[in-house]
N, C-alpha and C. Protein backbone atom coordinates (compact mmCIF):
# COMPACT_ATOMS: atom_id res chain seq x y z
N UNK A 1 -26.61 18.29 40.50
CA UNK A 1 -26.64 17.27 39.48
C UNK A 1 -26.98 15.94 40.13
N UNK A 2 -27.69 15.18 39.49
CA UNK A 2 -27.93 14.05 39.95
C UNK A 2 -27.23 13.10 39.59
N UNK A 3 -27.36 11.55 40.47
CA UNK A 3 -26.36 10.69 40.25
C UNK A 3 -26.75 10.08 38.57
N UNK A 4 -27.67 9.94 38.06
CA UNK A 4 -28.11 9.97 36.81
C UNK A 4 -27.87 10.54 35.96
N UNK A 5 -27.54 11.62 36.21
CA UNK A 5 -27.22 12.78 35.20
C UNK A 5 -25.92 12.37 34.89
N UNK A 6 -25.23 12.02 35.59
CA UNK A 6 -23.52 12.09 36.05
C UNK A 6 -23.09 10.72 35.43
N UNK A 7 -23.93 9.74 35.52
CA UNK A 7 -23.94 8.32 34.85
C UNK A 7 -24.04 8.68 33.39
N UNK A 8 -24.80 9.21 32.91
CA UNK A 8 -25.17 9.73 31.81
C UNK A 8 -23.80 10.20 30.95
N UNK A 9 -23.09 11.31 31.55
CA UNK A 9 -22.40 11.73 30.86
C UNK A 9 -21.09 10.94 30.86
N UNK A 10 -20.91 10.09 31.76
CA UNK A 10 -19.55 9.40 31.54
C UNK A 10 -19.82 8.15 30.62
N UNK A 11 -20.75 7.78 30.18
CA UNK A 11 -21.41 6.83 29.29
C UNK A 11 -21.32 7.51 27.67
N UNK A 12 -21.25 9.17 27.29
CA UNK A 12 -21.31 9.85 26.58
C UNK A 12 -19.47 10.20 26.09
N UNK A 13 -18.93 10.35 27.35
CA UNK A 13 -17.45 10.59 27.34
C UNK A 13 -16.81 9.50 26.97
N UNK A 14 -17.46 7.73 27.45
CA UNK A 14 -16.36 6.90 26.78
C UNK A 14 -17.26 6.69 25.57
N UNK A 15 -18.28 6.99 25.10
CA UNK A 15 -18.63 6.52 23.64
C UNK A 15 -17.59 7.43 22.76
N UNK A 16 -17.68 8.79 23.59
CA UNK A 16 -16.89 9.50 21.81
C UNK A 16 -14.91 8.88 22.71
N UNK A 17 -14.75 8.41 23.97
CA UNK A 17 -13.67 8.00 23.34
C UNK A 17 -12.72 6.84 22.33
N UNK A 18 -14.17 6.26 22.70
CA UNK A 18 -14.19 5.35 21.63
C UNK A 18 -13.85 5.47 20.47
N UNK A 19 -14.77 6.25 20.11
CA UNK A 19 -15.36 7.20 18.77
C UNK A 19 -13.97 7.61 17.91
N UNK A 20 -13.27 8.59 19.08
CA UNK A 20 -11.80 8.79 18.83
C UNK A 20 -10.62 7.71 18.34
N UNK A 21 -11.30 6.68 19.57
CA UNK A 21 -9.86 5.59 18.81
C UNK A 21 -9.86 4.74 18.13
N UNK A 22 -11.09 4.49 17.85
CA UNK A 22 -11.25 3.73 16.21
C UNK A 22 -10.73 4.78 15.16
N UNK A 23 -11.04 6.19 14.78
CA UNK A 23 -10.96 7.23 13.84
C UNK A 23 -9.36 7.17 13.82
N UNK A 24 -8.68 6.76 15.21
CA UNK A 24 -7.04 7.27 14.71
C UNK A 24 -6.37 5.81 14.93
N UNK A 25 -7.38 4.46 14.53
CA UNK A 25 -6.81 3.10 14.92
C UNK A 25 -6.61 2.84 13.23
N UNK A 26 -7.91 2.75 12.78
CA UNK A 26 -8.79 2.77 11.68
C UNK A 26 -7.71 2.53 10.62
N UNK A 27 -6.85 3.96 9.99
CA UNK A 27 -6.08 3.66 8.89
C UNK A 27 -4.97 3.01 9.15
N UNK A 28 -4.46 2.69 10.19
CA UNK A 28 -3.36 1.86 10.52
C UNK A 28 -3.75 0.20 10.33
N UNK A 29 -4.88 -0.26 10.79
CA UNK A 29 -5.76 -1.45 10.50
C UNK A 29 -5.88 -1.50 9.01
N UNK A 30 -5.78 -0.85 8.13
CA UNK A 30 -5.83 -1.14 6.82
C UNK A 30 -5.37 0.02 6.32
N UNK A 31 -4.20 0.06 5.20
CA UNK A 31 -3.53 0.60 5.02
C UNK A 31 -3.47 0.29 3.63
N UNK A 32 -3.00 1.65 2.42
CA UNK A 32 -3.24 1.13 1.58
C UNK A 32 -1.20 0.95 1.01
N UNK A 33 -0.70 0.41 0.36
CA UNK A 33 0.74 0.57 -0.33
C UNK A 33 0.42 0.96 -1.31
N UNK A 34 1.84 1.95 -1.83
CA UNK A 34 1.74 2.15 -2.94
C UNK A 34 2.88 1.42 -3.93
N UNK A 35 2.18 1.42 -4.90
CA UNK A 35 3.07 -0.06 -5.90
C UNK A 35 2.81 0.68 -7.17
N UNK A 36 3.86 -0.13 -8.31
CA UNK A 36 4.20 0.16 -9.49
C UNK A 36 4.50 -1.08 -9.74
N UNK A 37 4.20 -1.77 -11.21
CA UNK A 37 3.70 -2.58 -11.90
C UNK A 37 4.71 -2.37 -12.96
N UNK A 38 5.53 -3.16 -13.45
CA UNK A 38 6.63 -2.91 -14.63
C UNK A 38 6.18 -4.49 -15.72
N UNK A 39 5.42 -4.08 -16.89
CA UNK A 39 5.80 -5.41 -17.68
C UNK A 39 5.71 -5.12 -18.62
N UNK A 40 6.06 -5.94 -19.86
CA UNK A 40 7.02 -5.70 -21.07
C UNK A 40 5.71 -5.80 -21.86
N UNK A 41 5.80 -4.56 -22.67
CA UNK A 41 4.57 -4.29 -24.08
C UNK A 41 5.05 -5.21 -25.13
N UNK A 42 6.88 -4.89 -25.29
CA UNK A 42 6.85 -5.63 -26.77
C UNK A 42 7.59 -6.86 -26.55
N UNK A 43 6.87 -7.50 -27.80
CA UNK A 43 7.74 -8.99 -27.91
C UNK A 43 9.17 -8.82 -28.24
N UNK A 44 10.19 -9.74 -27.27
CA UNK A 44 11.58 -9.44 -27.48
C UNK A 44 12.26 -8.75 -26.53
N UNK A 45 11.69 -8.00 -25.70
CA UNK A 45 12.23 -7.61 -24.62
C UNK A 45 12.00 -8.04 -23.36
N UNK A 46 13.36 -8.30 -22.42
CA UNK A 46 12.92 -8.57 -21.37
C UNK A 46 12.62 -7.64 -19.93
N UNK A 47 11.93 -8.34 -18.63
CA UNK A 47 11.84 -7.31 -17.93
C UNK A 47 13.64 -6.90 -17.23
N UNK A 48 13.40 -5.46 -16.94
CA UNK A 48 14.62 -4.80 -16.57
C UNK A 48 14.88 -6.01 -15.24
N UNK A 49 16.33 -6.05 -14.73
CA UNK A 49 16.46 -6.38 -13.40
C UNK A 49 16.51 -5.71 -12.35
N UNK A 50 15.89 -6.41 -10.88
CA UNK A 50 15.22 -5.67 -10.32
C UNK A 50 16.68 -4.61 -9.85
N UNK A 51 17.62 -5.11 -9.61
CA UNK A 51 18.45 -4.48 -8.81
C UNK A 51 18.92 -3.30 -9.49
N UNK A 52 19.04 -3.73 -11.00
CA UNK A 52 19.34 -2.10 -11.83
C UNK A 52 18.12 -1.25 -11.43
N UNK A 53 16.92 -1.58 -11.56
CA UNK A 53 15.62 -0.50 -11.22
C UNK A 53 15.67 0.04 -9.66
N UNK A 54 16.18 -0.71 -8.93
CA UNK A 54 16.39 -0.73 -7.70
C UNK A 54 17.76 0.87 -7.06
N UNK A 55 18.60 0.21 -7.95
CA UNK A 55 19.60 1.37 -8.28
C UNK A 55 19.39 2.68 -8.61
N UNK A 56 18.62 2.75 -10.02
CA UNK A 56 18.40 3.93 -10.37
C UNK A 56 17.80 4.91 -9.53
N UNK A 57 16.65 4.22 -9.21
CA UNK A 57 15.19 4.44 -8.05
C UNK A 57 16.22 5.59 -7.22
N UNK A 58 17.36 4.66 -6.33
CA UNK A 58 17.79 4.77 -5.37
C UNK A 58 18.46 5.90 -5.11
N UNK A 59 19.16 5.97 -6.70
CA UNK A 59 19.83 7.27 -6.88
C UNK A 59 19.20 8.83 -7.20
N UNK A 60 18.27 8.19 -7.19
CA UNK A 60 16.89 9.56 -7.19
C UNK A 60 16.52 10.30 -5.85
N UNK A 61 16.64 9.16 -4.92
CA UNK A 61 16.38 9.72 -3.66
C UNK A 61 14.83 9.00 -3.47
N UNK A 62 14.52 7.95 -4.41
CA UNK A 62 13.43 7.21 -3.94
C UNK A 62 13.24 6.07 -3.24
N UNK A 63 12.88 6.12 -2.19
CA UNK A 63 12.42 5.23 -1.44
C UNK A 63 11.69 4.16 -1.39
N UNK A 64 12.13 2.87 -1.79
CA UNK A 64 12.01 1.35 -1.87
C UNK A 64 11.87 0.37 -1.31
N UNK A 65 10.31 0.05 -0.46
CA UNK A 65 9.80 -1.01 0.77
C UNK A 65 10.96 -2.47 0.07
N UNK A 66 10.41 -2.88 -1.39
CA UNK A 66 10.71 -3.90 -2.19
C UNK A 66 10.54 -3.75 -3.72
N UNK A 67 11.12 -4.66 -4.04
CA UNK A 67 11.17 -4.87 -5.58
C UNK A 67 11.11 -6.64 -5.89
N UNK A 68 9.93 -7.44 -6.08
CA UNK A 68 9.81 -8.63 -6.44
C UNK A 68 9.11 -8.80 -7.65
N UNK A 69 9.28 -10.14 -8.75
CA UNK A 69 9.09 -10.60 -9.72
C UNK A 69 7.72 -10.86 -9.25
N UNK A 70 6.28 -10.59 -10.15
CA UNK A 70 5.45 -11.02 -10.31
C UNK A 70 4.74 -11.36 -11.00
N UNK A 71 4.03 -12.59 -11.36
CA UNK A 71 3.92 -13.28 -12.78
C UNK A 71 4.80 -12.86 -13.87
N UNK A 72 4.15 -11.81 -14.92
CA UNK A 72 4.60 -11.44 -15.99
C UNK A 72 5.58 -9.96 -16.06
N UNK A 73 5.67 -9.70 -14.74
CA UNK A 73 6.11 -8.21 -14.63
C UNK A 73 6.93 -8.25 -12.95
N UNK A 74 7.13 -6.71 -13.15
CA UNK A 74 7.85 -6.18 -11.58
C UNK A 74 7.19 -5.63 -10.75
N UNK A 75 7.09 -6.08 -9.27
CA UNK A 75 6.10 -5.22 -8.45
C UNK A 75 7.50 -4.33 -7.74
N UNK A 76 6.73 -3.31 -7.58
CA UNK A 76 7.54 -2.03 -6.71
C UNK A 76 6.90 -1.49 -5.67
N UNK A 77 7.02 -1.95 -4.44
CA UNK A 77 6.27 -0.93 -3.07
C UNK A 77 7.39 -0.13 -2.63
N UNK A 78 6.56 1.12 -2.65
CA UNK A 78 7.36 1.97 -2.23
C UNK A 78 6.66 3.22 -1.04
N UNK A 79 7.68 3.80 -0.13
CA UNK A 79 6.74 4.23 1.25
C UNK A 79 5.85 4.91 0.64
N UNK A 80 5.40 5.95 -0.13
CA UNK A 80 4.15 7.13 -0.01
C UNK A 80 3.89 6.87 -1.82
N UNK A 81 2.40 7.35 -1.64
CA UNK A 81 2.12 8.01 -3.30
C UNK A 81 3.04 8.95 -3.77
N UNK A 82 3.22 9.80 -3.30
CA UNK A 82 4.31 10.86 -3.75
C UNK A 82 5.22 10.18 -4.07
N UNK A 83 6.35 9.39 -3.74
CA UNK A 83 7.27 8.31 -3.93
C UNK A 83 6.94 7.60 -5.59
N UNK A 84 5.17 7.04 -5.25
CA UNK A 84 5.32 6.17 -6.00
C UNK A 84 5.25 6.99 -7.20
N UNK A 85 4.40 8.51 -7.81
CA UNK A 85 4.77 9.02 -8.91
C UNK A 85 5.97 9.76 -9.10
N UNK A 86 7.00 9.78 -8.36
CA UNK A 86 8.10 9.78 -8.88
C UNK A 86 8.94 8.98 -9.34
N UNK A 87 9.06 7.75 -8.72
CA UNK A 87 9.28 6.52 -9.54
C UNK A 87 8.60 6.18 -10.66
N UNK A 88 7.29 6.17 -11.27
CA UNK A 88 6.53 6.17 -12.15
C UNK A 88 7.21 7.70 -13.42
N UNK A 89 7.92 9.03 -12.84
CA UNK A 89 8.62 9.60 -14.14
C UNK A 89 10.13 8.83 -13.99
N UNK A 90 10.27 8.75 -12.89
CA UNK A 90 11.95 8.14 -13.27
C UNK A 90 12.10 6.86 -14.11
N UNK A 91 11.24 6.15 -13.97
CA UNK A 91 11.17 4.51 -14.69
C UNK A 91 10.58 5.11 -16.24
N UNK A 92 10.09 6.34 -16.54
CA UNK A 92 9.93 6.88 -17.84
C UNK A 92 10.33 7.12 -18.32
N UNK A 93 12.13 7.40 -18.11
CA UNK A 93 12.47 8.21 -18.48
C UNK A 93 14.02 7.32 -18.59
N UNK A 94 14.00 5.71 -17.47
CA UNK A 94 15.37 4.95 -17.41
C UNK A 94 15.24 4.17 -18.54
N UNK A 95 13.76 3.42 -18.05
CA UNK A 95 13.88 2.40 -18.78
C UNK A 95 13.59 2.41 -20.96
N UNK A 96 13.78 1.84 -21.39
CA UNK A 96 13.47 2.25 -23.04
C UNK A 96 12.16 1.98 -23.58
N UNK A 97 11.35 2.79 -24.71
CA UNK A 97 10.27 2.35 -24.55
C UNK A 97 9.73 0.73 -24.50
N UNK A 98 8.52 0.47 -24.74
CA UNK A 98 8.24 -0.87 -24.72
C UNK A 98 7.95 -0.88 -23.55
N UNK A 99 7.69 -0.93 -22.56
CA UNK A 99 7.30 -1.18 -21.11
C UNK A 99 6.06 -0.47 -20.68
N UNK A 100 5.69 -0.94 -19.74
CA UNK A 100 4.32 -0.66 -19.24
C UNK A 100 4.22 -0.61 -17.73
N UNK A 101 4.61 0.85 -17.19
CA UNK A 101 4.95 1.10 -15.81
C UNK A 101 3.67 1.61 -15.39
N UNK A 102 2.29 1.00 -14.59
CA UNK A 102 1.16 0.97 -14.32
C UNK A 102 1.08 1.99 -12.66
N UNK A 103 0.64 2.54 -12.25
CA UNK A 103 0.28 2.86 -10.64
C UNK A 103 -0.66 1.60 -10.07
N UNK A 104 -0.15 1.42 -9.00
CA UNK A 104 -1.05 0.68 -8.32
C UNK A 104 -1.64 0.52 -7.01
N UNK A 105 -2.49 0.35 -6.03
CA UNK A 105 -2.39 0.73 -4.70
C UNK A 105 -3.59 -0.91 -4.55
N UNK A 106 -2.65 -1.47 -3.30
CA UNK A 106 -2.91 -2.65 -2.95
C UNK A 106 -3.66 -2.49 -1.47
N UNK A 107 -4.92 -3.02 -1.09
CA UNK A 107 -4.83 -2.77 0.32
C UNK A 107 -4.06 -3.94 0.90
N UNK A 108 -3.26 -3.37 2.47
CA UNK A 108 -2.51 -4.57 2.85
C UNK A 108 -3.41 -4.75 4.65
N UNK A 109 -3.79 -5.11 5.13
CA UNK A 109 -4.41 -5.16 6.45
C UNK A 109 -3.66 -6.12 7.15
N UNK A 110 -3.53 -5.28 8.63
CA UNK A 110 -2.43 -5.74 9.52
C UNK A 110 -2.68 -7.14 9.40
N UNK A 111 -1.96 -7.82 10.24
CA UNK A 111 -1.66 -9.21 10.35
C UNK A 111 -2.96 -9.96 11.25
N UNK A 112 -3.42 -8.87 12.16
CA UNK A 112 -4.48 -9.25 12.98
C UNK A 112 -5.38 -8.82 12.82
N UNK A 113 -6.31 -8.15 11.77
CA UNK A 113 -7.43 -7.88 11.30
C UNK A 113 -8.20 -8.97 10.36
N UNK A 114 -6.90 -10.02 9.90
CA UNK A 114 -8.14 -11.21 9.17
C UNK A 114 -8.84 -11.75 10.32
N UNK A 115 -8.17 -11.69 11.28
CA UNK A 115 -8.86 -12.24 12.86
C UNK A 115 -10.05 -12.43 12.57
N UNK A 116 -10.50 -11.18 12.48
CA UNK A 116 -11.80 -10.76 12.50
C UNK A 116 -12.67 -10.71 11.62
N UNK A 117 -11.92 -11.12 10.03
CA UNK A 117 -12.70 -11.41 9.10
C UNK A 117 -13.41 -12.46 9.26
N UNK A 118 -14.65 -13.00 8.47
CA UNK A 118 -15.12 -13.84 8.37
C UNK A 118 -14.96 -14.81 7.98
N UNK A 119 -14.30 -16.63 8.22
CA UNK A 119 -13.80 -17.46 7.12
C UNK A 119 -13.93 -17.47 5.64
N UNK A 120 -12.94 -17.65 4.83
CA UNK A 120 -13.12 -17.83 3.31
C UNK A 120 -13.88 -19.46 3.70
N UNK A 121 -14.67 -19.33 2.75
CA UNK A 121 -15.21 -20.83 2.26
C UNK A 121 -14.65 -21.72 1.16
N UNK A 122 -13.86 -22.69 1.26
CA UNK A 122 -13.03 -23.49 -0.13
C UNK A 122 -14.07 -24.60 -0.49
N UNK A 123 -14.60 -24.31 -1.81
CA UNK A 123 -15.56 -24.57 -2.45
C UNK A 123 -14.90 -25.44 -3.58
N UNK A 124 -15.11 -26.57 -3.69
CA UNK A 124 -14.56 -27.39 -5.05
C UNK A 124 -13.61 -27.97 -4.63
């Protein structure tokens, strides 16, 4: 084998290891949550509180990142999709009708990937 040849292939070995650690960096760099959306259909009712939804959830055996007020409704992150449609029948089934319990999936990207975004431009 020549010294060329041999250059060659270790030039080939770190591209795919590369290759490799972007593929298993990748979904950790952006990640999606899964969330549930709680806000009130009818006039006259208010939204549930979080800590009763929080409760119920809890007593299900579902698993709850957070529960915060947003604008007009309740956001719910919770660890997995699986999680989040089970919370999505349990909140069907706690809360009374009138409500509007939505699926939602937010992307959240680590803390150090805007790094690398490109500046927003503030226009106006």
């Amino acid at each position: 084998m020549t010294a060329r040849h041999t250059r060659w292939q270790y030039v080939l070995l770190l591209a795919l290891a590369l290759l490799a650690l972007i593929i298993v960096l990748v979904p950790f760099m952006i990640r999606t949550e899964s969330e549930l959306r709680i806000r009130v259909e009818q006039q006259g009712l208010l939204l549930p509180d979080g800590f009763y939804v929080y409760q119920r959830l809890d007593e299900r055996g579902i698993h709850i990142k957070s529960i915060t007020p947003e604008n007009d409704g309740l956001l719910i992150r919770l660890d997995s999709p699986r999680q989040q449609l089970l919370a999505r029948e349990a909140l069907q089934t706690i809360l009374p009708p009138g409500y509007i319990i939505a699926l939602s999936e937010s992307q959240t990207p680590n803390l150090w990937v805007p790094g690398f975004a490109p500046p927003k431009l503030n226009l106006g």
